[in-house]
N, C-alpha and C. Protein backbone atom coordinates (compact mmCIF):
# COMPACT_ATOMS: atom_id res chain seq x y z
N UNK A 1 17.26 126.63 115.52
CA UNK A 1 16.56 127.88 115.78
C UNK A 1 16.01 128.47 114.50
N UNK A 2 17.27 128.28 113.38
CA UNK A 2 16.45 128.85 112.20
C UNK A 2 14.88 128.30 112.04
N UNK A 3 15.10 126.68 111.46
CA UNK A 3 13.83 126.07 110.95
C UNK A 3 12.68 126.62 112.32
N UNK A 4 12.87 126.19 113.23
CA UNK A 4 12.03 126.88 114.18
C UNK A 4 11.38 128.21 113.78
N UNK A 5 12.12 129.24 113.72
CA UNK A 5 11.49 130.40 113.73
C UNK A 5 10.99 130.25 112.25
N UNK A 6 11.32 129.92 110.92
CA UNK A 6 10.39 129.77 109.71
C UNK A 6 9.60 129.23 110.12
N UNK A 7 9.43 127.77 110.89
CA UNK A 7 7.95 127.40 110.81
C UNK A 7 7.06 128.06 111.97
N UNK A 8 7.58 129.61 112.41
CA UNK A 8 6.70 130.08 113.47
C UNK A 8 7.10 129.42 114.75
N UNK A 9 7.52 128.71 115.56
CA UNK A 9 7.85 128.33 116.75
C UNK A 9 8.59 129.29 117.25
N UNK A 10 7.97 129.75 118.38
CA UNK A 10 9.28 130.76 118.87
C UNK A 10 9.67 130.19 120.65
N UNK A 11 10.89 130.65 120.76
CA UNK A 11 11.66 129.60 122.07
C UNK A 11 11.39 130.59 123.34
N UNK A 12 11.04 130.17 124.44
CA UNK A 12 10.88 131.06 125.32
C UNK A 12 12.37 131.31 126.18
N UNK A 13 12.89 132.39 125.79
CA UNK A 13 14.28 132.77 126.33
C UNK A 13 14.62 131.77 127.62
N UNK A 14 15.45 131.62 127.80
CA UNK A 14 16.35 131.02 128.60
C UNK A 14 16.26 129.67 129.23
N UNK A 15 15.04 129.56 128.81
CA UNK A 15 14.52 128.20 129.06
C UNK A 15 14.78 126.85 127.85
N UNK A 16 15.45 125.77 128.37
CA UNK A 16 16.33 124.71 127.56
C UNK A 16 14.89 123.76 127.09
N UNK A 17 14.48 123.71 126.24
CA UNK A 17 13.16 122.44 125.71
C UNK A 17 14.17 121.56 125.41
N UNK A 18 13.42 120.14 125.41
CA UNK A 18 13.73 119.13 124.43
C UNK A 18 13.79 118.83 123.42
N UNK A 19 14.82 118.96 122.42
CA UNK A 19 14.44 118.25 121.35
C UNK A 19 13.05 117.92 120.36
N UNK A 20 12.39 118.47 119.84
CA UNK A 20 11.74 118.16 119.25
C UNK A 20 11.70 117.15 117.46
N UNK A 21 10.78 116.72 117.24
CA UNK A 21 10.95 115.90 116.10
C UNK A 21 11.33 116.49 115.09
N UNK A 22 11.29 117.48 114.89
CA UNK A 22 11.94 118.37 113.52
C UNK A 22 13.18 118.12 113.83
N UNK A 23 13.84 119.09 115.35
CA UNK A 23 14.79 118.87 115.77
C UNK A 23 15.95 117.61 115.28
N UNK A 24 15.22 116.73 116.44
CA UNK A 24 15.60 115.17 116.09
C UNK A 24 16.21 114.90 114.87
N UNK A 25 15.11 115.31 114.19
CA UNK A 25 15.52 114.60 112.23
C UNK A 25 16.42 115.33 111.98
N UNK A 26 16.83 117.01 111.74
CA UNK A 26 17.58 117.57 111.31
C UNK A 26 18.63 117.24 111.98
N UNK A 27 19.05 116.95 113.33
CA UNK A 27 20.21 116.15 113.33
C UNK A 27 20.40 114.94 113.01
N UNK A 28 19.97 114.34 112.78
CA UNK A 28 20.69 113.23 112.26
C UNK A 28 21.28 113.44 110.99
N UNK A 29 20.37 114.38 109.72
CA UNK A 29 21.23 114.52 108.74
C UNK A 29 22.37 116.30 108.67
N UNK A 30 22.31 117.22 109.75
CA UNK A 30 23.16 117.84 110.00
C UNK A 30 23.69 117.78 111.59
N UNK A 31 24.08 117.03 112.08
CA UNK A 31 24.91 116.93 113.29
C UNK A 31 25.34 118.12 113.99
N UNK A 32 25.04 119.17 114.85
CA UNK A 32 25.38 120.44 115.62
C UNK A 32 26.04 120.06 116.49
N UNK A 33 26.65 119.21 117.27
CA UNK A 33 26.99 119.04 118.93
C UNK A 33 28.56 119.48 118.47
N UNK A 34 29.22 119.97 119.63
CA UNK A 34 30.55 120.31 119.31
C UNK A 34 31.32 118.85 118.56
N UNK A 35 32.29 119.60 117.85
CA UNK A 35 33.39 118.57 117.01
C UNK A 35 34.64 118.41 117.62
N UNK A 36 35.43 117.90 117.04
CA UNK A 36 37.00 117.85 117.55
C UNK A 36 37.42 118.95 117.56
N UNK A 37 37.32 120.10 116.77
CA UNK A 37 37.53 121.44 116.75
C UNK A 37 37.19 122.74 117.15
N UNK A 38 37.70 123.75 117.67
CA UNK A 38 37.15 125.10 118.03
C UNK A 38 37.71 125.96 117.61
N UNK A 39 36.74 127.14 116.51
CA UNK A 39 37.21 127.87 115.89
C UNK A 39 37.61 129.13 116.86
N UNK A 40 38.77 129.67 117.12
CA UNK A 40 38.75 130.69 118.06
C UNK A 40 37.90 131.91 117.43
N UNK A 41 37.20 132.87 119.00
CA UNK A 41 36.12 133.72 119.04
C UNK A 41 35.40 133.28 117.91
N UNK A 42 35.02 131.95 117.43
CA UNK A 42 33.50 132.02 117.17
C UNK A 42 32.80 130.50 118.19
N UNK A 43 31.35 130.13 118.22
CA UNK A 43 31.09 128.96 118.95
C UNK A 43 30.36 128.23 118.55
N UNK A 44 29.73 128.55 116.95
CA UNK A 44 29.16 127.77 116.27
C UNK A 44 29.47 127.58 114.97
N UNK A 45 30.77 127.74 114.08
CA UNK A 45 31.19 127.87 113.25
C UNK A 45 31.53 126.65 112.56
N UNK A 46 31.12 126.30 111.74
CA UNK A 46 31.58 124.87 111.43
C UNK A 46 32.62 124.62 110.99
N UNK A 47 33.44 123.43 111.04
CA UNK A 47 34.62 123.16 110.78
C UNK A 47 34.81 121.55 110.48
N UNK A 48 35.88 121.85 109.83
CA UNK A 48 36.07 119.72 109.42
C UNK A 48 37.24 119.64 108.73
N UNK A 49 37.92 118.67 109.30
CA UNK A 49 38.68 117.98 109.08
C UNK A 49 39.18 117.57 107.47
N UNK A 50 40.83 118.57 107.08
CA UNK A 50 41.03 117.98 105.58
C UNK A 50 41.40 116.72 105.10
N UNK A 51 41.43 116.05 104.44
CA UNK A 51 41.03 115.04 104.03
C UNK A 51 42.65 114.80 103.49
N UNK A 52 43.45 115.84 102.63
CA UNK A 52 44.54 115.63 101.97
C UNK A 52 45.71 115.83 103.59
N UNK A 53 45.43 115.81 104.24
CA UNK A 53 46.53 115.74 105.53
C UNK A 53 45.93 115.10 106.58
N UNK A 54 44.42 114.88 106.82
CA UNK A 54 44.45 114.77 108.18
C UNK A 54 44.61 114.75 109.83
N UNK A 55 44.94 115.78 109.96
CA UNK A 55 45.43 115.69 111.44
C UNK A 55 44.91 115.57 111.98
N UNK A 56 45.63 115.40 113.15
CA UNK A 56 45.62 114.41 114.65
C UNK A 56 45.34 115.36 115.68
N UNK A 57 45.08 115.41 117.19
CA UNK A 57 45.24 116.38 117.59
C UNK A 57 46.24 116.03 118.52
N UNK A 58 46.60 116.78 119.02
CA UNK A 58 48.23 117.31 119.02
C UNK A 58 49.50 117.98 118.01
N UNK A 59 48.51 117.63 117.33
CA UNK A 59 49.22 118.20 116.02
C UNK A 59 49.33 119.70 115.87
N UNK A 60 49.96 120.84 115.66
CA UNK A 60 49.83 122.08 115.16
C UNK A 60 48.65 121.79 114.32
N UNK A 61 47.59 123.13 114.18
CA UNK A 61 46.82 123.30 112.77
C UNK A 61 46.37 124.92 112.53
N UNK A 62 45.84 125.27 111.37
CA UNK A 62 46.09 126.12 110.85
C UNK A 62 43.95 126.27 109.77
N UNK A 63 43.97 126.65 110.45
CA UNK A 63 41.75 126.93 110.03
C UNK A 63 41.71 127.59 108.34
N UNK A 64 41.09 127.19 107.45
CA UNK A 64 41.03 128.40 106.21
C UNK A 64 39.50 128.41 105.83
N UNK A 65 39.43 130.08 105.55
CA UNK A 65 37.47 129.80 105.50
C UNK A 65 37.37 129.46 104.01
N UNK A 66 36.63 128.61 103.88
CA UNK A 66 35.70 127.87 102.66
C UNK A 66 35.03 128.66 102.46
N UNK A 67 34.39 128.33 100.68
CA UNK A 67 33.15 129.35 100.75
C UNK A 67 32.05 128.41 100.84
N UNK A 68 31.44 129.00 101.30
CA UNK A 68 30.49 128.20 101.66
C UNK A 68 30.25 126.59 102.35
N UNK A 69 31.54 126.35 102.95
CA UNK A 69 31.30 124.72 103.51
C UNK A 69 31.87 125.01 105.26
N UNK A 70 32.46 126.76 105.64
CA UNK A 70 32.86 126.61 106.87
C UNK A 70 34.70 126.46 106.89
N UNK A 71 35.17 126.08 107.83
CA UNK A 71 36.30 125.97 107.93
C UNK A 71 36.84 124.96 107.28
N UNK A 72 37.86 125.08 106.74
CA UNK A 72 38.84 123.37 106.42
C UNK A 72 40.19 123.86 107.25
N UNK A 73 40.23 122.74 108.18
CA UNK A 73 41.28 122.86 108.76
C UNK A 73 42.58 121.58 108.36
N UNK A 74 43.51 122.11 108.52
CA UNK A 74 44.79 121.61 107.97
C UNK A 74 45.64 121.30 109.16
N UNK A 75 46.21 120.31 108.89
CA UNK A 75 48.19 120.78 109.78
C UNK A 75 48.65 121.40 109.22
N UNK A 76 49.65 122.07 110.04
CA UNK A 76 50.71 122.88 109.19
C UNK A 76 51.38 122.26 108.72
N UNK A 77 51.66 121.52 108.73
CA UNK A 77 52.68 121.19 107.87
C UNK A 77 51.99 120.17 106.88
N UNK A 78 51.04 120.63 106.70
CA UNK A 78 50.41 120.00 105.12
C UNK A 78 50.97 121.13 103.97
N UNK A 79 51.51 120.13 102.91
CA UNK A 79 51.14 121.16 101.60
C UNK A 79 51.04 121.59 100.68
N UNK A 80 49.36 121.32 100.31
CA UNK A 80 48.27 122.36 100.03
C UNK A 80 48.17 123.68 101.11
N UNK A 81 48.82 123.36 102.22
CA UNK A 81 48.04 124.72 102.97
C UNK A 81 48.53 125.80 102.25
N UNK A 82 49.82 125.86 101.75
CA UNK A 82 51.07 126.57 100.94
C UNK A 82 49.99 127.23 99.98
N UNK A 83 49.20 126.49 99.19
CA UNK A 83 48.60 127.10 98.52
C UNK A 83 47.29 127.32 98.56
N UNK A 84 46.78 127.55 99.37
CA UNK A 84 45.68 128.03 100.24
C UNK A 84 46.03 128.65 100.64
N UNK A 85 47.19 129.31 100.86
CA UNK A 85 46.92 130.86 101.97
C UNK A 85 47.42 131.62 101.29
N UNK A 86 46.83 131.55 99.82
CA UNK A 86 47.47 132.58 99.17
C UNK A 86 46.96 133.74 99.61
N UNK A 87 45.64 133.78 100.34
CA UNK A 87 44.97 134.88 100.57
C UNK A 87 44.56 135.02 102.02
N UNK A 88 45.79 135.55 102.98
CA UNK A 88 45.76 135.82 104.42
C UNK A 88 44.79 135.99 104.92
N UNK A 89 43.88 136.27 104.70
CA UNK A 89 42.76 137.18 105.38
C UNK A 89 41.50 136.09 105.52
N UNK A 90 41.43 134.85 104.45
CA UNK A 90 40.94 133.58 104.97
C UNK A 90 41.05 132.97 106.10
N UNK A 91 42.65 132.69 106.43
CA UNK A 91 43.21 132.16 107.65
C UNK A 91 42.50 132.53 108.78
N UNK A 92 42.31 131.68 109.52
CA UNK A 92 41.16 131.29 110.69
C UNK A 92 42.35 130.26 111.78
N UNK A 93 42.13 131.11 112.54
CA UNK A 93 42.28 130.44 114.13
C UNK A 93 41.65 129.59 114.53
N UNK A 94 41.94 128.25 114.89
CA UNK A 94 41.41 127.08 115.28
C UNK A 94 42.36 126.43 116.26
N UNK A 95 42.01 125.33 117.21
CA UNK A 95 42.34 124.49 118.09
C UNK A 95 41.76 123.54 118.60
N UNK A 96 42.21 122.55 118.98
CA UNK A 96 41.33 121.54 119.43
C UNK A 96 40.87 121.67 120.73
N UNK A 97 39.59 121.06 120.36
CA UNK A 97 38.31 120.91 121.42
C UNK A 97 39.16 120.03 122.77
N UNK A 98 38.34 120.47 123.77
CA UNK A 98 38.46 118.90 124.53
C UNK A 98 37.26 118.26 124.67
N UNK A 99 37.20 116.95 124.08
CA UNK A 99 36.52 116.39 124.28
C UNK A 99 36.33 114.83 124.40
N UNK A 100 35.52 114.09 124.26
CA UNK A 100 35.84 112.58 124.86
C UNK A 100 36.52 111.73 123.84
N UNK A 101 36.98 110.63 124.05
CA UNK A 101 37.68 110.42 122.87
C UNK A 101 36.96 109.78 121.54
N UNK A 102 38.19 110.30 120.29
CA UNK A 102 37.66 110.20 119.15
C UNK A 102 38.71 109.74 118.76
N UNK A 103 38.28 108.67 117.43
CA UNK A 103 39.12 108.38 116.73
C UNK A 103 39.54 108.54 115.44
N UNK A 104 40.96 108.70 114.80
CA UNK A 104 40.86 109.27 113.58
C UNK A 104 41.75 108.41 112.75
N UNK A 105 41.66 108.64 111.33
CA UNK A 105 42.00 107.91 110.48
C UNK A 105 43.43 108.78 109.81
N UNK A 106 44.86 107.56 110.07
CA UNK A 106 46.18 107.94 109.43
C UNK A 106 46.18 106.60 108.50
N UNK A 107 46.64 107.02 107.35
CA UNK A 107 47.55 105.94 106.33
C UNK A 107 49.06 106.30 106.49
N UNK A 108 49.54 104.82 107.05
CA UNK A 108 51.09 104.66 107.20
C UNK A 108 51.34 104.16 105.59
N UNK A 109 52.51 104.22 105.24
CA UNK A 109 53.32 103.45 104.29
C UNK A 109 54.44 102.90 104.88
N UNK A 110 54.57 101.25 104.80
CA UNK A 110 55.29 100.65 105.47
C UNK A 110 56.11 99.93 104.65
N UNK A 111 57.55 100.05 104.54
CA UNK A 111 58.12 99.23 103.58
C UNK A 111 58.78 98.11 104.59
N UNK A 112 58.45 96.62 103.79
CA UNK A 112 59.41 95.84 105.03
C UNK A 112 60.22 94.93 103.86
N UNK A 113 61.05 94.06 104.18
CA UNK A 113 61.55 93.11 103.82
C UNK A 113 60.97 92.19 103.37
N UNK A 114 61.07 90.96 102.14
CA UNK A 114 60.13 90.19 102.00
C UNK A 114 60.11 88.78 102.86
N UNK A 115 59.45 88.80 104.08
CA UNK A 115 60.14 87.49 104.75
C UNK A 115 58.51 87.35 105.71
N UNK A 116 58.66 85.63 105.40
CA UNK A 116 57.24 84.83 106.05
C UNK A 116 56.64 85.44 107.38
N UNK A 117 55.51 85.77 107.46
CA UNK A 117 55.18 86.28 109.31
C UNK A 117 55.10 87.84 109.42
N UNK A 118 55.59 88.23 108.32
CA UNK A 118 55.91 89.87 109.02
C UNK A 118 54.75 90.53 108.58
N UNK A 119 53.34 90.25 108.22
CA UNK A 119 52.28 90.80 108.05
C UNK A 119 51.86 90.08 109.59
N UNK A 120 51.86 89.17 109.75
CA UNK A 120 51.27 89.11 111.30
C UNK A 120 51.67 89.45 112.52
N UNK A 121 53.01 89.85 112.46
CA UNK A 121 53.54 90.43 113.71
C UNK A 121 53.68 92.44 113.53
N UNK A 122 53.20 92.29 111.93
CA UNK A 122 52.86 94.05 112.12
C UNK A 122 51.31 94.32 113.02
N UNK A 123 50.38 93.40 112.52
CA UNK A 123 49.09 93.34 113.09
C UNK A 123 49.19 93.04 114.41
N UNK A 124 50.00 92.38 114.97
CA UNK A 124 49.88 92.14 116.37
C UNK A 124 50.40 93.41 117.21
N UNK A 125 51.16 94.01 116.63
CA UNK A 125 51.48 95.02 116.90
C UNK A 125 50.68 96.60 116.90
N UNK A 126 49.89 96.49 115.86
CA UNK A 126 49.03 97.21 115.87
C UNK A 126 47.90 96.86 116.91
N UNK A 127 47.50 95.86 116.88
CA UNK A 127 46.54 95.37 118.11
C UNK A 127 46.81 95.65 119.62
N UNK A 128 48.37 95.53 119.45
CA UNK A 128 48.96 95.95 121.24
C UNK A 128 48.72 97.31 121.54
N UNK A 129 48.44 98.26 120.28
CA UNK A 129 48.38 99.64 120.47
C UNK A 129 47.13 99.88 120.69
N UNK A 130 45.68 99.16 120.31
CA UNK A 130 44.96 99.38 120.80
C UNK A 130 44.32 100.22 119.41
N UNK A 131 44.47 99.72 118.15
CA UNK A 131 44.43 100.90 117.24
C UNK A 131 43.65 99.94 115.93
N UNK A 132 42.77 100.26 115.35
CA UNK A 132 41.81 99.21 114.81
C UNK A 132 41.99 99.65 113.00
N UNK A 133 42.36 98.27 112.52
CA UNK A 133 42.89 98.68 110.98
C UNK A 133 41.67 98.73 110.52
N UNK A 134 41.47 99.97 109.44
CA UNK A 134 40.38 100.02 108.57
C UNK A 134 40.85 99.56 107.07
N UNK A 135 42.02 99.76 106.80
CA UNK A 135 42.42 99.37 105.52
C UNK A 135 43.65 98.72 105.85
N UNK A 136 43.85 97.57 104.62
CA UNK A 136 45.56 96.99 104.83
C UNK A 136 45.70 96.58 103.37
N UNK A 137 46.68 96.76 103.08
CA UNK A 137 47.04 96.66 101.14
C UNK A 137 48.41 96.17 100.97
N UNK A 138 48.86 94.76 100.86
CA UNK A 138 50.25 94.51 101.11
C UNK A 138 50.60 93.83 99.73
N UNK A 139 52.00 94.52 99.24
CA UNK A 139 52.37 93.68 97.80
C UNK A 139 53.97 93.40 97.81
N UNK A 140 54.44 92.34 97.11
CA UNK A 140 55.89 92.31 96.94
C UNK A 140 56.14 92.78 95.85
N UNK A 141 57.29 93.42 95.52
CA UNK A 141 58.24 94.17 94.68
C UNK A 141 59.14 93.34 94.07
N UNK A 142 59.75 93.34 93.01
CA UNK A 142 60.50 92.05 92.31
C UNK A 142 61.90 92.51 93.05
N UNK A 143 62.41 93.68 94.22
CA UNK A 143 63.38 93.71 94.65
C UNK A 143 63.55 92.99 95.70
N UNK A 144 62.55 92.10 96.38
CA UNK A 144 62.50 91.15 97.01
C UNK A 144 61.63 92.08 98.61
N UNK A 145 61.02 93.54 98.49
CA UNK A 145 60.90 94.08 99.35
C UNK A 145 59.66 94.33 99.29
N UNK A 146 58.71 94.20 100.62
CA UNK A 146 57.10 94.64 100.31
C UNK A 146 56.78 95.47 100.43
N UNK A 147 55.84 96.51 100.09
CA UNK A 147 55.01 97.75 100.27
C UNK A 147 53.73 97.31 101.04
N UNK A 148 53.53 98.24 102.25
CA UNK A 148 52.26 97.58 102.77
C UNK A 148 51.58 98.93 103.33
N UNK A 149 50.25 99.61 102.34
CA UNK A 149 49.83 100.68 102.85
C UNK A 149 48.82 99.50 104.00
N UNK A 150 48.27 100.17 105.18
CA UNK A 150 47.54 100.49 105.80
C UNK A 150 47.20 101.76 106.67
N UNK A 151 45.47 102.11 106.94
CA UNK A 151 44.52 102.84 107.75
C UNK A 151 44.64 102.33 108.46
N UNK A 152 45.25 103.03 109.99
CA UNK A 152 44.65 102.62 111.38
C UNK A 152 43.82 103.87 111.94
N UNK A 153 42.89 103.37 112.93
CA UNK A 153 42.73 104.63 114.08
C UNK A 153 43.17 104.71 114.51
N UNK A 154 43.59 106.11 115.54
CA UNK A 154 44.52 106.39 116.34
C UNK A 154 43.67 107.71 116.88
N UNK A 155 43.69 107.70 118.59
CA UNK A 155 43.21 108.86 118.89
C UNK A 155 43.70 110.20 119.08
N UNK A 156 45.41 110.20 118.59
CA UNK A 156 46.08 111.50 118.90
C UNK A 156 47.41 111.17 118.11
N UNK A 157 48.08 112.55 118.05
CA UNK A 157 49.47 112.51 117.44
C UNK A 157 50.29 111.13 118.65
N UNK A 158 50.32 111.80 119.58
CA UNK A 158 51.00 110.71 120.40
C UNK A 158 50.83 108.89 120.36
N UNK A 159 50.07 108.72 120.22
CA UNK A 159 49.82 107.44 120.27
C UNK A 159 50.41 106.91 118.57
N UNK A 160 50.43 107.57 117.87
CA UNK A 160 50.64 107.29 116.71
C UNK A 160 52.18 107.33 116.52
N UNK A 161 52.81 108.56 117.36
CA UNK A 161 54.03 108.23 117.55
C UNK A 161 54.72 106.67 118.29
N UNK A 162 53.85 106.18 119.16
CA UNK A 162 54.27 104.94 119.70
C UNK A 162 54.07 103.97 118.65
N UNK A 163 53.26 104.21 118.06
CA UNK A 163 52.51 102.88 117.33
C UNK A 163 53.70 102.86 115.90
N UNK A 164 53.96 103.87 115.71
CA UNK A 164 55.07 104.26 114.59
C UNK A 164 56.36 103.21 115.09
N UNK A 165 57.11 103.94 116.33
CA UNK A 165 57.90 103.48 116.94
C UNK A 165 58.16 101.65 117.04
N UNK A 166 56.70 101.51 117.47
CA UNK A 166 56.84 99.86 117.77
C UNK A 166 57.02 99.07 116.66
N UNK A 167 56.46 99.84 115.45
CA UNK A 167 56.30 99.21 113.89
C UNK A 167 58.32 98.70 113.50
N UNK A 168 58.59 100.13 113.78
CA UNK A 168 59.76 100.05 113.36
C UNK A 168 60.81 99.35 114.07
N UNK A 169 60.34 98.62 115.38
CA UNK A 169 60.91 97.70 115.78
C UNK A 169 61.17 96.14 115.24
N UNK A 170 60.38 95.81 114.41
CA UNK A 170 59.40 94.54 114.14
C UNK A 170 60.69 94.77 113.01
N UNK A 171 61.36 93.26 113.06
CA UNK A 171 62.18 92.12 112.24
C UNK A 171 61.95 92.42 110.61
N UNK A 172 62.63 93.22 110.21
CA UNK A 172 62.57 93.26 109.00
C UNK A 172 61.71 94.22 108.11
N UNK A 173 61.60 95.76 109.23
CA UNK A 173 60.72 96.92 108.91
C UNK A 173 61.65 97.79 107.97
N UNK A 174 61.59 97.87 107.48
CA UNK A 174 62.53 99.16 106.44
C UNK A 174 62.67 100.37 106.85
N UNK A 175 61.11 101.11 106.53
CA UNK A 175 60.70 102.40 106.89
C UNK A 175 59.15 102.43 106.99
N UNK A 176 58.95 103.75 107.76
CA UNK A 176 57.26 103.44 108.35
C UNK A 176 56.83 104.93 108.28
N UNK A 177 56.18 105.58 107.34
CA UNK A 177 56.14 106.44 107.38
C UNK A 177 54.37 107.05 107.13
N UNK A 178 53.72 108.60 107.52
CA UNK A 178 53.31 108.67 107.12
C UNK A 178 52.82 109.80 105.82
N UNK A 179 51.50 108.70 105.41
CA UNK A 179 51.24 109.47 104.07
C UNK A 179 51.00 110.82 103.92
């Protein structure tokens, strides 16, 4: 609506147009359609996802206004939020959207045992969940024990709880935690 009304276009109330080519282009490099998020009493407020916690939804979260970039929303129980709210009056009400599914990015830290197979029956396992690795980083330790960060998607706290669960079933898992 802004660029519209600078370049003189004006919208005839209540009536929905198409898209136009300005339109068009400016989304593709600023994206408007609702997000995973809704800032309470506002409906166009932007918001996104922090980067140093990530959450899931189902997760508790907790909105803080940026200057100038919109909301950064947190879990609570991230924390940086600790030090971000030094100043109450930032804090912003947020919740998740409903909307179709999305997928989001957790890094587990997985410590296992050092023994033949157990990188392929973690992956198979991850595959049964339905959950697609973006990153996998596996090393042995001279204590005879491996460290294995990987990124999966996962579309919610819940599923991540299963996918956690099943990990820690698997022959020779230590601990499975996340980052």
């Amino acid at each position: 609506r802004v660029v519209a009304r600078v370049l003189g276009q004006d919208e005839p109330p209540g009536e929905e147009q198409p898209p136009g080519v300005l339109r068009r282009a400016v989304g593709r490099i600023l994206p408007l359609g609702p997000g995973p998020i809704q800032v309470k009493g506002q409906q166009d407020m932007m918001a996104f996802l922090a980067k140093c916690c990530n959450p899931l939804p189902g997760e508790r979260i907790v909105g803080y206004s940026t200057r100038g970039r919109g909301v950064s929303v947190h879990s609570v129980d991230c924390p940086n939020i600790l030090n971000l709210l030094y100043d109450p009056q930032r804090e912003i009400e947020v919740e998740w959207a409903r909307q179709a599914e999305s997928r989001y990015p957790v890094e587990l830290d997985i410590e296992t045992e050092d023994r033949p197979g157990i990188l392929a029956k973690l992956t198979e396992v991850m595959a049964k969940h339905s959950t697609n690795i973006r990153h996998f980083e596996a090393e042995t330790l001279d204590s005879g024990r491996g460290v294995i960060e990987v990124i999966v998607e996962v579309e919610n706290r819940k599923q991540l709880e299963r996918l956690s669960q099943s990990i820690r079933t698997v022959a020779g898992v230590i601990e499975v935690g996340r980052r």
